[in-house]
C-alpha atoms as a PDB file:
ATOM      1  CA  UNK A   1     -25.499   0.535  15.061  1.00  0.00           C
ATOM      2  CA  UNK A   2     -26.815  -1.458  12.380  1.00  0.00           C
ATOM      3  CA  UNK A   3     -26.842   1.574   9.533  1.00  0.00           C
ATOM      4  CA  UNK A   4     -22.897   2.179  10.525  1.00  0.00           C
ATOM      5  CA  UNK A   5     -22.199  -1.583  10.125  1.00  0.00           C
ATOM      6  CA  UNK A   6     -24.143  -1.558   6.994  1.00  0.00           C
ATOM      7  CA  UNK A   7     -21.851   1.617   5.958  1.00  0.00           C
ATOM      8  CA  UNK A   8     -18.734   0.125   6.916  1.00  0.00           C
ATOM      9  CA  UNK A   9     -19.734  -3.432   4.843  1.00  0.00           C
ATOM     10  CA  UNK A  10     -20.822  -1.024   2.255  1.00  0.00           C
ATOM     11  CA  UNK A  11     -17.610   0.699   1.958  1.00  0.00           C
ATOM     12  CA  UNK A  12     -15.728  -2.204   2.392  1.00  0.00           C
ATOM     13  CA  UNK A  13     -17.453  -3.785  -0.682  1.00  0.00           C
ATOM     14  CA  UNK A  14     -17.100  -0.747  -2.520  1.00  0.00           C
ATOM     15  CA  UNK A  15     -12.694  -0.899  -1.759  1.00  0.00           C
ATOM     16  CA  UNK A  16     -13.063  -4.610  -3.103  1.00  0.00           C
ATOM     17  CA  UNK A  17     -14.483  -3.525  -6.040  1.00  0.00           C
ATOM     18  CA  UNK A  18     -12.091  -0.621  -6.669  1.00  0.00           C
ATOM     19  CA  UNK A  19      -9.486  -2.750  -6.316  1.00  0.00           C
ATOM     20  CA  UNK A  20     -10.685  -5.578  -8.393  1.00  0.00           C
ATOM     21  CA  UNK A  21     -11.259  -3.360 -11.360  1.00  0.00           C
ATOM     22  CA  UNK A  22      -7.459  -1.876 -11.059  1.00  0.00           C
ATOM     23  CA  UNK A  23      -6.298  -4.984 -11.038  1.00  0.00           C
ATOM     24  CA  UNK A  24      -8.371  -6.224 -13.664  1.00  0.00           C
ATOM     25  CA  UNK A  25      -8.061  -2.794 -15.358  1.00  0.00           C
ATOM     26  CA  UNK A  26      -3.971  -3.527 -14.939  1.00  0.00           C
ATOM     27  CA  UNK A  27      -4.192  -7.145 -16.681  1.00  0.00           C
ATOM     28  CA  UNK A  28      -5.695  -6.116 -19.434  1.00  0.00           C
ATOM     29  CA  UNK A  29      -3.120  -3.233 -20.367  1.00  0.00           C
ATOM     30  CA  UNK A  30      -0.145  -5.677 -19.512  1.00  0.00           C
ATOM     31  CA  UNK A  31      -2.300  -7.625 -22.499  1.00  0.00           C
ATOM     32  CA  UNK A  32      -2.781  -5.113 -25.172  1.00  0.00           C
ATOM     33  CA  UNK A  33       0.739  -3.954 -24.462  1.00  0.00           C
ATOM     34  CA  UNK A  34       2.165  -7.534 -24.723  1.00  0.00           C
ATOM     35  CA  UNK A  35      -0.063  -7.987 -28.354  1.00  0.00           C
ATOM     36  CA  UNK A  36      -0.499  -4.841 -29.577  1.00  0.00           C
ATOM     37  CA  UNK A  37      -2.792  -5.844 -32.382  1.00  0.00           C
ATOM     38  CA  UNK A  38      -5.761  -7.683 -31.431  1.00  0.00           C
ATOM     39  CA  UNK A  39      -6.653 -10.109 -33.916  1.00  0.00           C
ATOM     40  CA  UNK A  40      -9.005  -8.131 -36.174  1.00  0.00           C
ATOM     41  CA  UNK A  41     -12.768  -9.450 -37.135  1.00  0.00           C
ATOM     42  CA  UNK A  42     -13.437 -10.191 -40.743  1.00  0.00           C
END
């Protein structure tokens, strides 16, 4: 019982992440694609 609750928090954690990162992932083209030219280091 414990393992398969450990499995689902595991998974569950895992879907968080996944999603985080998209949406994180997401952000960050809607920024390059709103300033296409990053500000370049001298």
């Amino acid at each position: 019982m414990l393992k398969y609750i450990n499995r689902l928090l595991f998974s569950g954690l895992a879907t968080i992440l996944t999603i985080v990162a998209m949406t994180n992932m997401n952000a960050t083209s809607l920024f390059m694609m709103y300033e296409p030219e990053p500000p370049k280091e001298n």
